[in-house]
C-alpha atoms as a PDB file:
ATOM      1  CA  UNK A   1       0.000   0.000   0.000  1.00  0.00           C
ATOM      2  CA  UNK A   2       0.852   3.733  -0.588  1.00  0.00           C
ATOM      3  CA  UNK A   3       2.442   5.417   1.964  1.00  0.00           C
ATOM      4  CA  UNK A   4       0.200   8.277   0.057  1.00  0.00           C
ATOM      5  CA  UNK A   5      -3.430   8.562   1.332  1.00  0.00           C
ATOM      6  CA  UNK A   6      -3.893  11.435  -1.332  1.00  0.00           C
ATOM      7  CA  UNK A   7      -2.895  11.982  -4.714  1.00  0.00           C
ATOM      8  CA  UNK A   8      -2.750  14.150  -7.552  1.00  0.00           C
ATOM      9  CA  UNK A   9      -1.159  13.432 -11.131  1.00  0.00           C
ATOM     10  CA  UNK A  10      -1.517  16.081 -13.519  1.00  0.00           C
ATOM     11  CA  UNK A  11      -4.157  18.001 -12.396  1.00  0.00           C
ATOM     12  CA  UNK A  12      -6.248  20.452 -14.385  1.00  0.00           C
ATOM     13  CA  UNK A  13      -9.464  21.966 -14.104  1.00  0.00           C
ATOM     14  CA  UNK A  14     -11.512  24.543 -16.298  1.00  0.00           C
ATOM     15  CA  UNK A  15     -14.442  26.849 -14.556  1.00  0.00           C
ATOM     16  CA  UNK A  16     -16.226  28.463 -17.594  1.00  0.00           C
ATOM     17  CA  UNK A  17     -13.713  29.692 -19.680  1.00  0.00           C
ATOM     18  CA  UNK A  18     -10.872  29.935 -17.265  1.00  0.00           C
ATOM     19  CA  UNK A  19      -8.090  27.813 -16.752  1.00  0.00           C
ATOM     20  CA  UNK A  20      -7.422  27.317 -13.060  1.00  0.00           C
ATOM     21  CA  UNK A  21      -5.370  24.294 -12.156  1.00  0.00           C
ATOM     22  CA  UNK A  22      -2.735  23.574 -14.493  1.00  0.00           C
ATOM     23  CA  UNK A  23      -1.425  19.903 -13.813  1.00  0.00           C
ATOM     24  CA  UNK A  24      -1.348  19.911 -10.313  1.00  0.00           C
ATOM     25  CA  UNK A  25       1.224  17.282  -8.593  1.00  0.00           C
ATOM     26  CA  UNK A  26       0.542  16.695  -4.679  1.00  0.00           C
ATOM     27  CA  UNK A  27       1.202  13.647  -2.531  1.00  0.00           C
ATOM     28  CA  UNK A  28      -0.335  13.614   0.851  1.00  0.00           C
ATOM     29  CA  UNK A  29       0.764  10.985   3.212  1.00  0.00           C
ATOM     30  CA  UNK A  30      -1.043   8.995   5.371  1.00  0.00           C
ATOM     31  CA  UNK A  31      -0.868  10.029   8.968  1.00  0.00           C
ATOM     32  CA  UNK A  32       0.732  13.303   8.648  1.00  0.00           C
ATOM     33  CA  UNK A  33      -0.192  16.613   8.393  1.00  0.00           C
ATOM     34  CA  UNK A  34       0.236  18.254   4.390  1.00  0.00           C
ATOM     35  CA  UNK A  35       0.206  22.141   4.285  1.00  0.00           C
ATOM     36  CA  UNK A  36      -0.556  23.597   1.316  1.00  0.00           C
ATOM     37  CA  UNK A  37       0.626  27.503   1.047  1.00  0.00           C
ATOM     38  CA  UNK A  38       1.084  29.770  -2.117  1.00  0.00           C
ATOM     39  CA  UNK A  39       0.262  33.454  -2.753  1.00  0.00           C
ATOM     40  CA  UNK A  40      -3.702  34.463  -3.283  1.00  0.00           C
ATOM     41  CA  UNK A  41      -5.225  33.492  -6.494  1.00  0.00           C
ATOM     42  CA  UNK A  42      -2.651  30.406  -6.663  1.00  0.00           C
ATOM     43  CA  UNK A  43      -5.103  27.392  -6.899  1.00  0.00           C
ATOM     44  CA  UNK A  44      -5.293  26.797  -3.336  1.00  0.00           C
ATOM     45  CA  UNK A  45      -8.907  26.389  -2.836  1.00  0.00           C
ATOM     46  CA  UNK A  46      -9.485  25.046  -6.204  1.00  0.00           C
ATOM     47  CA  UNK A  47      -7.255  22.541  -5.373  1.00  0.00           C
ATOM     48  CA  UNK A  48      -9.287  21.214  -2.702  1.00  0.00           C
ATOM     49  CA  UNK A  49     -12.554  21.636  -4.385  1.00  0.00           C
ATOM     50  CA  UNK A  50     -11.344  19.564  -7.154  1.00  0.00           C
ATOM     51  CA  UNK A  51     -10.796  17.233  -4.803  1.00  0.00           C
ATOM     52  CA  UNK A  52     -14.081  17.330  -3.436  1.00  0.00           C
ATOM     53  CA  UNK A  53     -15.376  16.670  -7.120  1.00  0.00           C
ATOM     54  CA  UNK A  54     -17.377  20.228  -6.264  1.00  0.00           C
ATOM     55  CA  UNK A  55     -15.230  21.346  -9.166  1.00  0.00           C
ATOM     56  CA  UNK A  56     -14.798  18.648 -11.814  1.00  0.00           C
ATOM     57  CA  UNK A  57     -10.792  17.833 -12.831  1.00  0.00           C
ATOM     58  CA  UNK A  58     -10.851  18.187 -17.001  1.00  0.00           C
ATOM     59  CA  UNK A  59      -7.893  16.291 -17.143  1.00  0.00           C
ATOM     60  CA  UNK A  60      -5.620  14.026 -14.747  1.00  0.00           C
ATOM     61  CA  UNK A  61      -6.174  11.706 -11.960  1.00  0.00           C
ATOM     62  CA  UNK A  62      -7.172  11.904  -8.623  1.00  0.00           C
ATOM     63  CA  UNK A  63      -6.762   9.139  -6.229  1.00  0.00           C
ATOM     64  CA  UNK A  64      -7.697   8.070  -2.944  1.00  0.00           C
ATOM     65  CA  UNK A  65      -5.855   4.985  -1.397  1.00  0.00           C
ATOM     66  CA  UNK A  66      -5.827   2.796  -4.425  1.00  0.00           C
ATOM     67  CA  UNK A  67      -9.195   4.265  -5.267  1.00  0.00           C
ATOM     68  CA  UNK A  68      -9.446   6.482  -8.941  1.00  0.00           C
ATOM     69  CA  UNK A  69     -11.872   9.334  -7.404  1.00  0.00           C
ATOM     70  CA  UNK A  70     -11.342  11.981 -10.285  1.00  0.00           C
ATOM     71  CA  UNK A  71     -15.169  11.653 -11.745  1.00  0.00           C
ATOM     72  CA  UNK A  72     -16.862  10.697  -8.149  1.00  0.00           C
ATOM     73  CA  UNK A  73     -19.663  13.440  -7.487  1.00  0.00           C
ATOM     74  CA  UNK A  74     -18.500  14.921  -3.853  1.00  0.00           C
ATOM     75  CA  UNK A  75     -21.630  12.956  -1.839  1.00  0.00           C
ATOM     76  CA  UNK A  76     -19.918   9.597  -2.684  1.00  0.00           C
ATOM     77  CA  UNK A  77     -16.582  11.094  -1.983  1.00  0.00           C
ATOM     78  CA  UNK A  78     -17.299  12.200   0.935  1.00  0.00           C
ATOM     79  CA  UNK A  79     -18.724   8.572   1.784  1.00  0.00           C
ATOM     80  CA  UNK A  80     -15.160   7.096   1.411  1.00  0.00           C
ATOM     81  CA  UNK A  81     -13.875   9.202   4.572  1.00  0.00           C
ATOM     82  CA  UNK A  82     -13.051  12.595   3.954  1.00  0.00           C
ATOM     83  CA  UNK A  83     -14.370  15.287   5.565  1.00  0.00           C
ATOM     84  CA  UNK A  84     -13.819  19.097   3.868  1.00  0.00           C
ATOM     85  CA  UNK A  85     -14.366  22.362   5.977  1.00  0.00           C
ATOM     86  CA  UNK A  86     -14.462  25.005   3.357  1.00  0.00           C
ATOM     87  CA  UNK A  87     -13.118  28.489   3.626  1.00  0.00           C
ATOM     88  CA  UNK A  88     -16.601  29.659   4.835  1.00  0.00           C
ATOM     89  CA  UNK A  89     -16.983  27.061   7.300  1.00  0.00           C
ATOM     90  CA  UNK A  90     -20.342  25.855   5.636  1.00  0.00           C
ATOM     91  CA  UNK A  91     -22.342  26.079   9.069  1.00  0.00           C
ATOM     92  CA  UNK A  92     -26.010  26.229   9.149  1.00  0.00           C
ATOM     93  CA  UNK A  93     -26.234  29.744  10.721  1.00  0.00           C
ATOM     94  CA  UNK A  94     -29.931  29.651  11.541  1.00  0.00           C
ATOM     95  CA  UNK A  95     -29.687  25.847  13.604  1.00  0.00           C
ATOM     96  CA  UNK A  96     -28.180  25.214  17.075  1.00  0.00           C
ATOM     97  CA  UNK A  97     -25.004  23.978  17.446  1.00  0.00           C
ATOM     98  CA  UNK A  98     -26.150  20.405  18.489  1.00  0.00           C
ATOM     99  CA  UNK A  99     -28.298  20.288  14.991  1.00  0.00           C
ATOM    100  CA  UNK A 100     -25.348  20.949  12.999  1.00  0.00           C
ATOM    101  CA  UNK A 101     -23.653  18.490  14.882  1.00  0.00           C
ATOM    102  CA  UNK A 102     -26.783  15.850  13.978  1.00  0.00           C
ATOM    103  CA  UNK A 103     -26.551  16.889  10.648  1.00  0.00           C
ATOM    104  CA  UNK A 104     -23.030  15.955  10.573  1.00  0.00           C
ATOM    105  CA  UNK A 105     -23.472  12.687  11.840  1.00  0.00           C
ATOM    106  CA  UNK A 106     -24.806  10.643   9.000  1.00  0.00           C
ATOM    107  CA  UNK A 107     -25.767   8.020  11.381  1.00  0.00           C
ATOM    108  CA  UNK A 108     -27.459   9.857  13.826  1.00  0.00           C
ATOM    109  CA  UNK A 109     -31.124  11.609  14.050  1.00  0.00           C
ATOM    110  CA  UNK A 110     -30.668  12.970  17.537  1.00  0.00           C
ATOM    111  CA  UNK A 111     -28.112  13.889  19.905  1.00  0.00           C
ATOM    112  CA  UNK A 112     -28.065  10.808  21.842  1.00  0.00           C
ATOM    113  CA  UNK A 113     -27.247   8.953  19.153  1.00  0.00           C
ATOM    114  CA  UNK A 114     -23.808  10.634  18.323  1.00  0.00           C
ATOM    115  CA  UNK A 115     -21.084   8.500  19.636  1.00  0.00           C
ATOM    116  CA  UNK A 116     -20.865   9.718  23.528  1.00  0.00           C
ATOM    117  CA  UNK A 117     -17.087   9.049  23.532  1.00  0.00           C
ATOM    118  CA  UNK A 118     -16.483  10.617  20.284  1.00  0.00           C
ATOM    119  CA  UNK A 119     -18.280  13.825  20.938  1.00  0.00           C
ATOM    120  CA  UNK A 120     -16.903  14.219  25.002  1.00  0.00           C
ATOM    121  CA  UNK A 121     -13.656  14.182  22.852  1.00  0.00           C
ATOM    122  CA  UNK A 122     -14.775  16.686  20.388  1.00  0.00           C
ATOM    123  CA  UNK A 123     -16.026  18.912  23.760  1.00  0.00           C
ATOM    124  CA  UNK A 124     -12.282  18.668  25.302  1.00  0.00           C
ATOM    125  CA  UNK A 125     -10.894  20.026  21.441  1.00  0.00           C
ATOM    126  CA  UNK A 126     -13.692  22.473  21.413  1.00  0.00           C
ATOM    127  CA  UNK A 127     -14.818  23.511  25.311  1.00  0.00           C
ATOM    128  CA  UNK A 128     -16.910  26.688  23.074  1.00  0.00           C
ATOM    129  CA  UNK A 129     -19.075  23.680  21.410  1.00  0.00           C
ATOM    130  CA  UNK A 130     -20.528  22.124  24.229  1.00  0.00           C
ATOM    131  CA  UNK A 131     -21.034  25.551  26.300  1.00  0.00           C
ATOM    132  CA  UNK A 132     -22.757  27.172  22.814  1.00  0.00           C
ATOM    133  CA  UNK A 133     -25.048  23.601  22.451  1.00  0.00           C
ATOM    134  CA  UNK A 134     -28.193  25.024  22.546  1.00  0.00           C
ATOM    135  CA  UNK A 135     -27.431  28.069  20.608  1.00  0.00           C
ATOM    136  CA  UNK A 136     -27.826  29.012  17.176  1.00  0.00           C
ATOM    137  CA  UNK A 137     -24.881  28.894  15.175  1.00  0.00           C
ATOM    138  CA  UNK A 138     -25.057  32.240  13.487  1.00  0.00           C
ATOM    139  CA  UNK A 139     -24.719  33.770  16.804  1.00  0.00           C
ATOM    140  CA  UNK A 140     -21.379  32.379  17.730  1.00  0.00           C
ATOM    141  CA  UNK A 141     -18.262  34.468  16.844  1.00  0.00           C
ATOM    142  CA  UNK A 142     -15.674  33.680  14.362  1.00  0.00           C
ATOM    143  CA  UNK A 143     -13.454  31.458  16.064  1.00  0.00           C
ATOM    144  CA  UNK A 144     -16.316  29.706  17.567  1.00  0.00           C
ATOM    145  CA  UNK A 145     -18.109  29.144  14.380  1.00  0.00           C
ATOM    146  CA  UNK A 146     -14.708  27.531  12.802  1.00  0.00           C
ATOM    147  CA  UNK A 147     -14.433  25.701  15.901  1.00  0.00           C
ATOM    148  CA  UNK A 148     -17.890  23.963  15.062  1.00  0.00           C
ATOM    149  CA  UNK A 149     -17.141  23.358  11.365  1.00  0.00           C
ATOM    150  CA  UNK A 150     -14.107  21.447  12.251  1.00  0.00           C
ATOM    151  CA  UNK A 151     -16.205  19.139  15.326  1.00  0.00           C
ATOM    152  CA  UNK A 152     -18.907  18.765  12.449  1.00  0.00           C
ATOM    153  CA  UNK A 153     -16.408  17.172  10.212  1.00  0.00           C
ATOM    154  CA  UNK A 154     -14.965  15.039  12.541  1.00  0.00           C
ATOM    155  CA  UNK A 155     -18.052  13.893  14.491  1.00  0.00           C
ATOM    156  CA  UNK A 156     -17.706  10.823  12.870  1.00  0.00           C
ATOM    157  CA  UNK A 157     -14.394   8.912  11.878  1.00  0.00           C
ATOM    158  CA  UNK A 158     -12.596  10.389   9.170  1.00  0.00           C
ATOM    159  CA  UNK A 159      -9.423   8.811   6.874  1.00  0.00           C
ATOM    160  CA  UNK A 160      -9.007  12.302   5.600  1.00  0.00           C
ATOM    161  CA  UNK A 161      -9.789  15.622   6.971  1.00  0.00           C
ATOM    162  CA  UNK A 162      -9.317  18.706   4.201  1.00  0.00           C
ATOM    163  CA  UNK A 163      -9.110  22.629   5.723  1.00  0.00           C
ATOM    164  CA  UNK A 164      -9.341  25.693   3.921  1.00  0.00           C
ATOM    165  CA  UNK A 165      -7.354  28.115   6.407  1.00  0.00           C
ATOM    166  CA  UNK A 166      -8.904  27.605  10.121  1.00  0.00           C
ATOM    167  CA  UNK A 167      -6.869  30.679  11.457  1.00  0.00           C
ATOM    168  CA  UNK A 168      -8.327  33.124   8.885  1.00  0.00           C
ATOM    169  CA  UNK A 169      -9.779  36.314  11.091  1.00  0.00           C
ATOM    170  CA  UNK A 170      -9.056  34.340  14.014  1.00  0.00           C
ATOM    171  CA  UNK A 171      -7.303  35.898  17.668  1.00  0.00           C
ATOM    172  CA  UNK A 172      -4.167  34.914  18.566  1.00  0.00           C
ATOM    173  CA  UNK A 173      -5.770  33.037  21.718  1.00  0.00           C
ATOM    174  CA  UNK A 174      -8.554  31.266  18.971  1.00  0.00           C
ATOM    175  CA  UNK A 175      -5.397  30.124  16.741  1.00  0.00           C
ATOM    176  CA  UNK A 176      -3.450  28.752  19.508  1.00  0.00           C
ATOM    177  CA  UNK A 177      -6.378  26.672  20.658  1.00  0.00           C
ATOM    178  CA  UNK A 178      -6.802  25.195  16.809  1.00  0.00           C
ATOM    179  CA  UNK A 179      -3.385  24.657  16.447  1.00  0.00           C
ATOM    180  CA  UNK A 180      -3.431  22.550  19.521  1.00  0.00           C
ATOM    181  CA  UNK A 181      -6.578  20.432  18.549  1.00  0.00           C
ATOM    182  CA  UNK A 182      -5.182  19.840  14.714  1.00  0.00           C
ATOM    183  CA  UNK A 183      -1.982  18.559  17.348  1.00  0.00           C
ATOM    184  CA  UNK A 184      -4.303  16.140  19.206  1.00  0.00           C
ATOM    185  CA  UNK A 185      -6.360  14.878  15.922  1.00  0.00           C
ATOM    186  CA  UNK A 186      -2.426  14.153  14.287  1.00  0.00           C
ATOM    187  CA  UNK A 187      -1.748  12.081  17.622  1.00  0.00           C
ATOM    188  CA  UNK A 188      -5.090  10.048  17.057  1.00  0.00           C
ATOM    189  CA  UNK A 189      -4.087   9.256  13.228  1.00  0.00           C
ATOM    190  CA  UNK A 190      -6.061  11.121  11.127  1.00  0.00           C
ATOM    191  CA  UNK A 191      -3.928  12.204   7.876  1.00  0.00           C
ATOM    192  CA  UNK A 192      -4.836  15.799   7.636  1.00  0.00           C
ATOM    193  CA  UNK A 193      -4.513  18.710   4.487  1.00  0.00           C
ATOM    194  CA  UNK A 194      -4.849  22.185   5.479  1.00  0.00           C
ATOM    195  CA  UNK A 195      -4.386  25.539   2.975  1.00  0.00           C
ATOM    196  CA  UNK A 196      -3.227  28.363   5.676  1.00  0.00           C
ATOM    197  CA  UNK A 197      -1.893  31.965   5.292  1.00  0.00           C
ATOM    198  CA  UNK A 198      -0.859  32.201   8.773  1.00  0.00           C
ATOM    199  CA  UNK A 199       2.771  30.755   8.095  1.00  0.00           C
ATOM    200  CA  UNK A 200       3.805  30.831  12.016  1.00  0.00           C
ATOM    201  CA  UNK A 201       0.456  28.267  12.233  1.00  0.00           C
ATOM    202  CA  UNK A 202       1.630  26.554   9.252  1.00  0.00           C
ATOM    203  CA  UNK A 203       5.191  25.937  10.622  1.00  0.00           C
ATOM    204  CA  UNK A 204       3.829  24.504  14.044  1.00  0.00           C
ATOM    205  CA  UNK A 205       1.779  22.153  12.523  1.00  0.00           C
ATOM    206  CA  UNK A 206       3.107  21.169   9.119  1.00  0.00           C
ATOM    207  CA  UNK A 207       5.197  18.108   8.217  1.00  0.00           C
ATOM    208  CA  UNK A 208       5.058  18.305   4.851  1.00  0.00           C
ATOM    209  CA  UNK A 209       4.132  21.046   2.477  1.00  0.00           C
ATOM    210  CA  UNK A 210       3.442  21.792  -1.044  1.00  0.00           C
ATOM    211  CA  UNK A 211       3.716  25.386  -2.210  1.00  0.00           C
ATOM    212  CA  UNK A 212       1.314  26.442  -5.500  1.00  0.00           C
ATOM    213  CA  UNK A 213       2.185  29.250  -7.629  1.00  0.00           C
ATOM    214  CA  UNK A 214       0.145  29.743 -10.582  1.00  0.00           C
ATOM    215  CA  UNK A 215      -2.275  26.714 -10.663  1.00  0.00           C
ATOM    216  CA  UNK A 216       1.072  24.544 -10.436  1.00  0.00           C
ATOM    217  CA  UNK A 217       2.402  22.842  -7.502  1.00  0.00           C
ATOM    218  CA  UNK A 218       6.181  24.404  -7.537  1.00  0.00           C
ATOM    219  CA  UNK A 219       8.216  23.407  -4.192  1.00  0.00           C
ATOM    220  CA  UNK A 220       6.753  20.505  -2.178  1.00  0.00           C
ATOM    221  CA  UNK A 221       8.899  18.658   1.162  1.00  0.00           C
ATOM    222  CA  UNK A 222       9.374  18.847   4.544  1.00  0.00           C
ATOM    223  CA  UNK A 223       7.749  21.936   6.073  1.00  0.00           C
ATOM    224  CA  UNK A 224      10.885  22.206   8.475  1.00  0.00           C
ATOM    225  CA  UNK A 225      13.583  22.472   5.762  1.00  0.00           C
ATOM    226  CA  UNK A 226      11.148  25.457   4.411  1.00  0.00           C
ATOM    227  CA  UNK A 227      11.009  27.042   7.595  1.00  0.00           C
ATOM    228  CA  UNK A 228      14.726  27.259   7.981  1.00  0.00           C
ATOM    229  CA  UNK A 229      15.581  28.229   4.367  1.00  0.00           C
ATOM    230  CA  UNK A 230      14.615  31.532   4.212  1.00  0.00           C
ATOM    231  CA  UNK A 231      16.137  32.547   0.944  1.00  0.00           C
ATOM    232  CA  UNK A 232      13.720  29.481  -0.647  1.00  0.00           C
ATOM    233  CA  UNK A 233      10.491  31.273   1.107  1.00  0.00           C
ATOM    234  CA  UNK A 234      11.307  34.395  -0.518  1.00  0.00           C
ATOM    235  CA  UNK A 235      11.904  32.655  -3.799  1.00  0.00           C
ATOM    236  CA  UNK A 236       8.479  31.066  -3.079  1.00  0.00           C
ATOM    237  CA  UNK A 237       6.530  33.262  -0.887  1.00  0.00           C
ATOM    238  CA  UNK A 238       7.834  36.756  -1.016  1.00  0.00           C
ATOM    239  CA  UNK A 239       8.058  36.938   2.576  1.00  0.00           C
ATOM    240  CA  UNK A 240       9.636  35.352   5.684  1.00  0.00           C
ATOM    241  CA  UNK A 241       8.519  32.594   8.058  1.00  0.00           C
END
């Protein structure tokens, strides 16, 4: 078996008469934690919603395990254990917390059928989830909003769990709390791709990265040998870690 949960040969996709993604490369392996960083307007979230099959791939593969997922439609994707919180957290603003969290839970109609293990776990990640329960979603702040589309994705067992940058708008105080429960869901397994910004969040968390630049994937290894070459994050970023 691959030591590759995740993979991309080749990768490009079309929306209307623009072309985004032009033959993306990215390996993302198993157990780890993949960053994926680049300058706005690089392919970054196209990238993952190709992935998602939200955004359909005109030409390459995508695979999953040993699984070809390039033409899956995103429900049957999603069925083979990946979870995706998008860049605007895809909440239900005008439910509670808890029936977001039902909602999330495929298996589940009610609250007492979420796994009670699982979900005490998800309340000692996210302490603001189970004190906001019974309130409506739209009414939590930022960081407690992202806070709830992360539990929702991982209310239920995941191989695969794809971010679009959790620290965006978030305090200091809200980032250091995410970066510690991404920590904790590394430790239980879960292999684990996140696009960030925040390149201090990106260097505590990262073991690998890929760097885009123009719908290409154009630097991709360890994400400690980026953060100490600092002529190569110029070359690749324009700024510093």
């Amino acid at each position: 078996m691959s030591d590759n949960l995740l993979t991309l040969e080749g990768v490009h996709t079309h929306i209307g008469a623009y072309h985004i993604l032009h033959g993306v490369d990215l390996r993302v392996p198993r157990g780890q934690l993949t960053m994926l960083l680049g300058r706005n307007g690089a392919g970054k979230t196209t990238t993952l919603r190709t992935i998602m099959g939200l955004w359909q791939a005109s030409q390459g593969r995508i695979a999953f395990g040993d699984q070809d997922i390039t033409k899956k439609h995103t429900p049957q994707i999603a069925q083979l254990g990946i979870a995706y919180v998008p860049e605007n957290m895809g909440i239900f603003a005008d439910l509670t917390v808890k029936e977001n969290m039902v909602l999330a839970a495929r298996g589940a109609r009610s609250a007492a059928q979420i796994d009670g293990e699982r979900l005490a776990w998800i309340f000692r990640l996210f302490p603001a989830v189970e004190k906001f329960w019974n309130h409506p979603a739209g009414k939590l702040s930022g960081g407690q909003k992202q806070m709830l589309a992360v539990s929702r994705a991982i209310v239920e067992p995941r191989e695969l769990l794809i971010v679009d940058e959790p620290s965006k708008g978030l305090a200091p105080s809200i980032i250091n709390n995410m970066i510690d429960a991404f920590q904790q869901l590394k430790a239980s397994g879960a292999t684990i791709l996140l696009v960030e910004q925040n390149l201090s969040f990106a260097r505590r968390l990262g073991d690998h990265v890929a760097v885009m630049d123009n719908g290409r994937v154009v630097h991709a290894g360890r994400m400690q040998a980026l953060a100490e070459d600092e002529a190569l994050q110029q070359r690749l970023l324009g700024l510093s870690l």
